[in-house]
Protein backbone atom coordinates (compact mmCIF):
# COMPACT_ATOMS: atom_id res chain seq x y z
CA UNK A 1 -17.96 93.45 -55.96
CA UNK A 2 -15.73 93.65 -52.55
CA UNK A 3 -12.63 95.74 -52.92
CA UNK A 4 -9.82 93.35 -51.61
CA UNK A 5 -7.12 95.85 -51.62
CA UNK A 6 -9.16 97.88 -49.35
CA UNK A 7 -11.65 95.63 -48.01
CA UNK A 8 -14.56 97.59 -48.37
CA UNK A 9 -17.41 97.03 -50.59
CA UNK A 10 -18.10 100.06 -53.06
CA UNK A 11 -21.26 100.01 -54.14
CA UNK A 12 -23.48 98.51 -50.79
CA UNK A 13 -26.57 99.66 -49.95
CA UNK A 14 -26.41 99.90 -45.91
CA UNK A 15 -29.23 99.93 -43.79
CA UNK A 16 -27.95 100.60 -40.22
CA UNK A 17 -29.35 98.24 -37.49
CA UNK A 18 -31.07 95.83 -40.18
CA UNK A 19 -28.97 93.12 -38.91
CA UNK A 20 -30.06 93.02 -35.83
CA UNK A 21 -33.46 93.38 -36.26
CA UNK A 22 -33.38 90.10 -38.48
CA UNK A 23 -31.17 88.33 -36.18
CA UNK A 24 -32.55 89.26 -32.79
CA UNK A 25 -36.11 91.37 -33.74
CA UNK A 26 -34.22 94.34 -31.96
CA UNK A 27 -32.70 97.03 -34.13
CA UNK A 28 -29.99 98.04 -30.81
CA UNK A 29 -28.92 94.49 -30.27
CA UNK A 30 -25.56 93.40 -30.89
CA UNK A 31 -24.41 90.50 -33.88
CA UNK A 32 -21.72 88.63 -33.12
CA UNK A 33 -19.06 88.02 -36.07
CA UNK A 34 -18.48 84.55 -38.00
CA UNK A 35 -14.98 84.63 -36.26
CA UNK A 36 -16.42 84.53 -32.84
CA UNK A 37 -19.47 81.84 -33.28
CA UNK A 38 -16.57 78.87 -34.18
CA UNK A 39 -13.14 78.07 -35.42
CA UNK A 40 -13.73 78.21 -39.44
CA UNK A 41 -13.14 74.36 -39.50
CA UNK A 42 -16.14 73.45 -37.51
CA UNK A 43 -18.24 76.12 -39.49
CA UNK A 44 -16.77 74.32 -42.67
CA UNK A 45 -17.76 70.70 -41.77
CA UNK A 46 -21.02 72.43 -40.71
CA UNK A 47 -21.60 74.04 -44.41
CA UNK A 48 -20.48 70.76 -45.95
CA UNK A 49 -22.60 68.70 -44.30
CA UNK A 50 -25.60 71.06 -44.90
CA UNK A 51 -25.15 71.12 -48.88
CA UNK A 52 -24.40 67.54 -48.67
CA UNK A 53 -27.41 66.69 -47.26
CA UNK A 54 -29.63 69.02 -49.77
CA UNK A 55 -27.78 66.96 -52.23
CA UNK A 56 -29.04 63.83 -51.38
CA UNK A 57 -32.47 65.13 -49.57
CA UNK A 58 -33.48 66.89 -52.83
CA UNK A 59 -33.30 63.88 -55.35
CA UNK A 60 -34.73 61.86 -52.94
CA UNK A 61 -37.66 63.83 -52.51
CA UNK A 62 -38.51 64.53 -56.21
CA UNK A 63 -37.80 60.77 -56.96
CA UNK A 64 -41.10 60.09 -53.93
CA UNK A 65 -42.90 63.10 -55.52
CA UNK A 66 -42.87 61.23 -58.63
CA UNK A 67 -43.42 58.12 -57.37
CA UNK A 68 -46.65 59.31 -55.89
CA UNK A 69 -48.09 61.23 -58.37
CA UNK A 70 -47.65 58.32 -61.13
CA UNK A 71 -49.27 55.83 -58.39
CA UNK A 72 -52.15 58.31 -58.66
CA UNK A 73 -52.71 58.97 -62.20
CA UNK A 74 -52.42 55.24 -62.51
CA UNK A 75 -55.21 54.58 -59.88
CA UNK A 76 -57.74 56.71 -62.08
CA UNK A 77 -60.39 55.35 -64.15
């Protein structure tokens, strides 16, 4: 857990240019912040609107899933 007081984070396991190898497939390159992509609100609507959607996409999708598959085992003999 994060230290707040201190803001560190005791117990992480750091592996130094990780990061950017993810981000960019170049272990030198540089990753720019959270606080320098977009003010926090747009970031916030952005994260809202993602969840949201998973929300509705993911029901919907088992709801077709199942649709299909008992169209299927009705169709055989």
């Amino acid at each position: 857990m994060p230290d707040e007081r201190t803001q560190t984070t005791p117990m992480a396991i750091e592996i130094p240019g990780m990061l950017s190898f993810l981000a960019h497939g170049n272990m030198d390159a540089k990753v720019d912040g959270l606080d320098t992509a977009a003010p926090p609100q747009v970031l916030r609507a952005l994260l809202w609107t993602l969840a949201g959607g998973a929300v509705v996409l993911f029901p919907a999708l088992f709801h077709l899933f199942a649709i299909f598959k008992g169209a299927a085992a009705q169709s055989k003999p």
